[in-house]
N, C-alpha and C. Protein backbone atom coordinates (compact mmCIF):
# COMPACT_ATOMS: atom_id res chain seq x y z
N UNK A 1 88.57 45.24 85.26
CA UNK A 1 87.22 45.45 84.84
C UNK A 1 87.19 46.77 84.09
N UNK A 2 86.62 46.80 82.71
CA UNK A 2 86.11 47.84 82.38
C UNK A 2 84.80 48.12 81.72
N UNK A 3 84.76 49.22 81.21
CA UNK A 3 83.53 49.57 80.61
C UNK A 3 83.34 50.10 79.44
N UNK A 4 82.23 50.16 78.37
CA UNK A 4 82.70 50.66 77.14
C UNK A 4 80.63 50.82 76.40
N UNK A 5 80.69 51.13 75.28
CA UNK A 5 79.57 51.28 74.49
C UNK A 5 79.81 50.17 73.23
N UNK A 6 79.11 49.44 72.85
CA UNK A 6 79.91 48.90 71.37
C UNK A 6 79.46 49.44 70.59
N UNK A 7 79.66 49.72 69.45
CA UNK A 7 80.18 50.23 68.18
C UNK A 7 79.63 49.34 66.45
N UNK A 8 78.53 48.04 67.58
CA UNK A 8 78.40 47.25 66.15
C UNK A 8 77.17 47.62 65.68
N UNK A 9 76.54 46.95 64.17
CA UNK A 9 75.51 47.89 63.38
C UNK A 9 74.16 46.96 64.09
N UNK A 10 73.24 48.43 64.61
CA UNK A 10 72.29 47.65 65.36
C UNK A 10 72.26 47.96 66.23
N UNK A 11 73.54 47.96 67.24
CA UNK A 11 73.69 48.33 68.91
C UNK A 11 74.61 49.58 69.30
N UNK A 12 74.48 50.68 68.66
CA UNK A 12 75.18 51.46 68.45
C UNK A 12 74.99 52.29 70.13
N UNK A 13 75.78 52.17 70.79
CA UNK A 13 75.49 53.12 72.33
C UNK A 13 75.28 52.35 73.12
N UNK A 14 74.86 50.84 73.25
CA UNK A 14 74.59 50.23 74.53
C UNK A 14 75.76 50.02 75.12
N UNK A 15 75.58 49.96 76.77
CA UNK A 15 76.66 49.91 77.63
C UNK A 15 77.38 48.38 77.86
N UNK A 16 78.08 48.09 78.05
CA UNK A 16 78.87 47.13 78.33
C UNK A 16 79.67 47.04 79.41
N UNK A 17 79.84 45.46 80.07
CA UNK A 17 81.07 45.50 81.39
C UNK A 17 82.32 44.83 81.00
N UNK A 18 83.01 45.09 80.93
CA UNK A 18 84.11 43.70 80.46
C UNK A 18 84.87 43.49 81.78
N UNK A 19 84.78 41.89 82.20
CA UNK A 19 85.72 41.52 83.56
C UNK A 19 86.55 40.36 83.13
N UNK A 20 87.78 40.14 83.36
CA UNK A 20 88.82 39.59 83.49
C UNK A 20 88.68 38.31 84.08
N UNK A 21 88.26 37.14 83.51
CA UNK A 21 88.29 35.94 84.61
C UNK A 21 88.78 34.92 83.95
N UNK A 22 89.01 34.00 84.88
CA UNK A 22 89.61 32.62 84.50
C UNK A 22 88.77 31.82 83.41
N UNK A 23 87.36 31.87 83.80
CA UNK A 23 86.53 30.71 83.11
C UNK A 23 85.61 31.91 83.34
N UNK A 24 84.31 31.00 82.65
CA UNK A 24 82.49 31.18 82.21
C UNK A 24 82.22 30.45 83.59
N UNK A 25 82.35 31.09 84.82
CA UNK A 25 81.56 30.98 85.74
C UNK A 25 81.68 31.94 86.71
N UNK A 26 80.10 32.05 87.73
CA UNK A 26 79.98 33.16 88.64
C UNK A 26 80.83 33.09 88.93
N UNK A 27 81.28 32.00 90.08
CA UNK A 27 82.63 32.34 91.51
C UNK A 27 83.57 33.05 90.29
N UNK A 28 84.07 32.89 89.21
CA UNK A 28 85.33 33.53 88.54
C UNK A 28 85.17 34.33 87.89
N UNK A 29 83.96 34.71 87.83
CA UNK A 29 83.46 36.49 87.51
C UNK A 29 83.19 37.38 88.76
N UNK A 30 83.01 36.60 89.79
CA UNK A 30 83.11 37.63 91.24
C UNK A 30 84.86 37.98 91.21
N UNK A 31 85.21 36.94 91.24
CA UNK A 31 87.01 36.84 91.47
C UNK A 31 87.80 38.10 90.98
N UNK A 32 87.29 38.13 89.63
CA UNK A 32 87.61 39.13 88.57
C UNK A 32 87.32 40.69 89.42
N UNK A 33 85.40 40.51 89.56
CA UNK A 33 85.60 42.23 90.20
C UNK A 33 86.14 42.43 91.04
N UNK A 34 86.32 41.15 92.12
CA UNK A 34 87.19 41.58 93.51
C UNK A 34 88.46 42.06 93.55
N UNK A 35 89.48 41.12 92.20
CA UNK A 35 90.78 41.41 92.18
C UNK A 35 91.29 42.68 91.69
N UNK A 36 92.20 43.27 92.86
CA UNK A 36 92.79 44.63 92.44
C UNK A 36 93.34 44.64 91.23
N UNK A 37 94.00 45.17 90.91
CA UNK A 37 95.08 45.47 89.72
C UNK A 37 96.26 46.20 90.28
C-alpha cells in the first residue's frame, strides 16, 4: 500500500491510496491492506 498526490491538470495536490490486490473487489482490497510485505 501506498500513498501519493497526483500530478494531473485539474487535480493538482489531491491525496491518493494505492493498494495491491488481486481483483476490483472489497474482500481483495482488505487482503491487500492486511498483507505484510
Amino acid at each position: 500500500m501506498g500513498n501519493s498526490d497526483t500530478h494531473l491538470e485539474g487535480q493538482i495536490g489531491i491525496p491518493h491510496t494505492v493498494v495491491l490486490a488481486e481483483e476490483l473487489s472489497t474482500a481483495a482490497i482488505l487482503a491487500g491492506i492486511r498483507e505484510k510485505s
